[in-house]
C-alpha atoms as a PDB file:
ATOM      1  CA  UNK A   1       1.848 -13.874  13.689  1.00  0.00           C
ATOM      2  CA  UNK A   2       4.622 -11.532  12.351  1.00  0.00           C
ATOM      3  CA  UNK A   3       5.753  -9.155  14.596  1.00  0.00           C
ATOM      4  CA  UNK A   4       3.882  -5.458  14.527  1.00  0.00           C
ATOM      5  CA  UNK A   5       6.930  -3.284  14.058  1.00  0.00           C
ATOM      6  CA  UNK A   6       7.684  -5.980  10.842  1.00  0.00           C
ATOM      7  CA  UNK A   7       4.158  -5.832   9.800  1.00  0.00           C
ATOM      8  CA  UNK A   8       3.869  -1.428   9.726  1.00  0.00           C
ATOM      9  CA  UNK A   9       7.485  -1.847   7.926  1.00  0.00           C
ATOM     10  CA  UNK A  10       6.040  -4.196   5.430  1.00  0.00           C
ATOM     11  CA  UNK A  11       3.357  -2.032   4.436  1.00  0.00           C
ATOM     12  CA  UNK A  12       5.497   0.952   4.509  1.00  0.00           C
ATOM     13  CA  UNK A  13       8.211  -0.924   1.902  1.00  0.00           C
ATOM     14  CA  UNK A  14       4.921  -2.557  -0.211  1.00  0.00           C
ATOM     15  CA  UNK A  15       3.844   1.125  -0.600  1.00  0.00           C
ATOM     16  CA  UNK A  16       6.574   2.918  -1.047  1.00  0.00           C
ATOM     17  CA  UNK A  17       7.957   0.434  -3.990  1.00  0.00           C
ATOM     18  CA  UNK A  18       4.239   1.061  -5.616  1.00  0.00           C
ATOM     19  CA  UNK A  19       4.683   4.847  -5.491  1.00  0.00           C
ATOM     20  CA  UNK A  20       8.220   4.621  -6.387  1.00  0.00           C
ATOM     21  CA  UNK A  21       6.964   2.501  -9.998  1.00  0.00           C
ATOM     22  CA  UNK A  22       4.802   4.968 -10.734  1.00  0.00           C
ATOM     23  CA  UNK A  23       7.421   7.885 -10.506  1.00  0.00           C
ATOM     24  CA  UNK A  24       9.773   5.418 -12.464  1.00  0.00           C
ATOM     25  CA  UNK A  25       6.895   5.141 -15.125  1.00  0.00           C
ATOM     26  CA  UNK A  26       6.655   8.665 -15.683  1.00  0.00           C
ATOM     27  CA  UNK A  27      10.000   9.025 -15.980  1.00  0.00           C
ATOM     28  CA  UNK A  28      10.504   6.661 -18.637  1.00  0.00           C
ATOM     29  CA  UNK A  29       7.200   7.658 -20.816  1.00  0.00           C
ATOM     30  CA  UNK A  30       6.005  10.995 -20.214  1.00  0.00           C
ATOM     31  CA  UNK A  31       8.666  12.557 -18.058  1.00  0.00           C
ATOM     32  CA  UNK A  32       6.001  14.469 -15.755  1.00  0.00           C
ATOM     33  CA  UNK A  33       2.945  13.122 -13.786  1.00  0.00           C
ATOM     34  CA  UNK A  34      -0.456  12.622 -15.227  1.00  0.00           C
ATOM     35  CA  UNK A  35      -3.897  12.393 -13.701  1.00  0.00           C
ATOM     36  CA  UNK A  36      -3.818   8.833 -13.522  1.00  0.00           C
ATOM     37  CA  UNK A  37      -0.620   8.350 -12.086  1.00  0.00           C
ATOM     38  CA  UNK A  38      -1.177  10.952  -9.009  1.00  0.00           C
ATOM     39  CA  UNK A  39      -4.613   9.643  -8.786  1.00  0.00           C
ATOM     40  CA  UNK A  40      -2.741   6.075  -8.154  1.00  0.00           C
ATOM     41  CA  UNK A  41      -0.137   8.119  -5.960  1.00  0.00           C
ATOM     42  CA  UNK A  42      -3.010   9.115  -4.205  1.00  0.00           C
ATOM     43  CA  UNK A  43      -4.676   6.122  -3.756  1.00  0.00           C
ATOM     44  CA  UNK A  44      -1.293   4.102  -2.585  1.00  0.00           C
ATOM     45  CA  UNK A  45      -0.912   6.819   0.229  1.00  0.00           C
ATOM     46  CA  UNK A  46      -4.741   6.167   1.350  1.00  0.00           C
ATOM     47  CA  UNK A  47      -4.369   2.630   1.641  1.00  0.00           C
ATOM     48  CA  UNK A  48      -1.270   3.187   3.725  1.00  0.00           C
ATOM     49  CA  UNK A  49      -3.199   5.506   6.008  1.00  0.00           C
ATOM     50  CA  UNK A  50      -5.709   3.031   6.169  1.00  0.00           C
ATOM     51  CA  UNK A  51      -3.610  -0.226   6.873  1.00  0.00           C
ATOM     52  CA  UNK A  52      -1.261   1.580   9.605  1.00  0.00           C
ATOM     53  CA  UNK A  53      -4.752   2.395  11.219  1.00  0.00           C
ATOM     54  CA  UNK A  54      -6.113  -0.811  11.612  1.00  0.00           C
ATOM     55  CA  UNK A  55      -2.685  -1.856  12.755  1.00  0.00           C
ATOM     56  CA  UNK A  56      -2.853   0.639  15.753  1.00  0.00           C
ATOM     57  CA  UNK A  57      -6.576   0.136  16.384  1.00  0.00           C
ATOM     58  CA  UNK A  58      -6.327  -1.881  19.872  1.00  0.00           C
ATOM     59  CA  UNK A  59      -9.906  -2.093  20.448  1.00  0.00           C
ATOM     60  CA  UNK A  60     -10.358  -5.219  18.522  1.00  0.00           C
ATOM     61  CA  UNK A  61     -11.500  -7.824  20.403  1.00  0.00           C
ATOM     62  CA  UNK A  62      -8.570 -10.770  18.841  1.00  0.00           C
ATOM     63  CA  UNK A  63      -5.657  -9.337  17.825  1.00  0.00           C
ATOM     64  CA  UNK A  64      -4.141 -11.504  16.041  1.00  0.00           C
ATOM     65  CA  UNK A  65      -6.847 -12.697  14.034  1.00  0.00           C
ATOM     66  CA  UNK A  66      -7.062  -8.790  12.964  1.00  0.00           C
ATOM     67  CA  UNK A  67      -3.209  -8.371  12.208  1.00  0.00           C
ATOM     68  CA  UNK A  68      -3.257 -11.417  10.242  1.00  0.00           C
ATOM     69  CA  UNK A  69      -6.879 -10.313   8.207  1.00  0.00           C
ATOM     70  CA  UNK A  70      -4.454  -6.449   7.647  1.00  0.00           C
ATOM     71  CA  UNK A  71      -1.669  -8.706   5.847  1.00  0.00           C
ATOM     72  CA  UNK A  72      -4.323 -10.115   3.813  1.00  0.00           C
ATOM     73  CA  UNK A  73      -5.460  -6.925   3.309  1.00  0.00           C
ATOM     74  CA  UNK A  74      -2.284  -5.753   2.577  1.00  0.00           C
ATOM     75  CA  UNK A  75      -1.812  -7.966  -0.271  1.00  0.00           C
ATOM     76  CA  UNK A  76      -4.891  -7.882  -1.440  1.00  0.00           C
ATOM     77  CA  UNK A  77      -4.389  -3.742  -1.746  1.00  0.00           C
ATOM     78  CA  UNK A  78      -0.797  -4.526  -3.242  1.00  0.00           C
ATOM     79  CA  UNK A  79      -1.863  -6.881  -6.364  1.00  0.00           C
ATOM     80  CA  UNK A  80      -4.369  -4.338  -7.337  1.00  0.00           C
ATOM     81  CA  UNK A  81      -2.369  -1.429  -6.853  1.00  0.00           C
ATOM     82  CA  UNK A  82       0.273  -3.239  -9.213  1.00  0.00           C
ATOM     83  CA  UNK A  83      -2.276  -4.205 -11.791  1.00  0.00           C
ATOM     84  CA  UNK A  84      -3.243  -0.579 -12.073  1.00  0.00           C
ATOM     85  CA  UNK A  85       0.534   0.349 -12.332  1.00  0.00           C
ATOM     86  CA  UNK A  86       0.867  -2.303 -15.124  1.00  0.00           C
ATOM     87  CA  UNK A  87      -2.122  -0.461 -16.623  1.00  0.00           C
ATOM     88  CA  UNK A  88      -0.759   2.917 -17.413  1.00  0.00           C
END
């Protein structure tokens, strides 16, 4: 099991590079943000709140079964937040 501290930076770097592709897209096509690309914006900074929840929740009964089923989540919220970047 990674650490925690490496796990909440992980999601915070798998985020931020999402977020940071869509502001690179709308620089490079439209030069100012559209629906869809603060909707996904949005979205990217939900699943963050999410994630970093379920990392703090200490009321699970095994831990590290949980941490390890929020890095699948993780990358399970990353590939589709990159398909939907790919999409615009």
């Amino acid at each position: 099991m990674a650490s925690i501290k490496n796990l909440k930076k992980d999601i915070n770097f798998v985020m931020g590079d999402i977020i940071e592709a869509v502001y690179i897209h709308e620089m490079t096509t439209t030069g100012k943000p559209t629906e869809q690309s603060n909707a996904l914006i949005d979205e990217a900074i939900a699943t963050f709140d999410s994630l970093i929840v379920k990392v703090n929740d200490k009321k699970v009964e095994n831990r590290k079964a949980h941490l390890k089923q929020v890095e699948k989540d993780l990358e399970a919220a990353a590939i589709q937040l990159v398909e939907k970047v790919n999409a615009l």
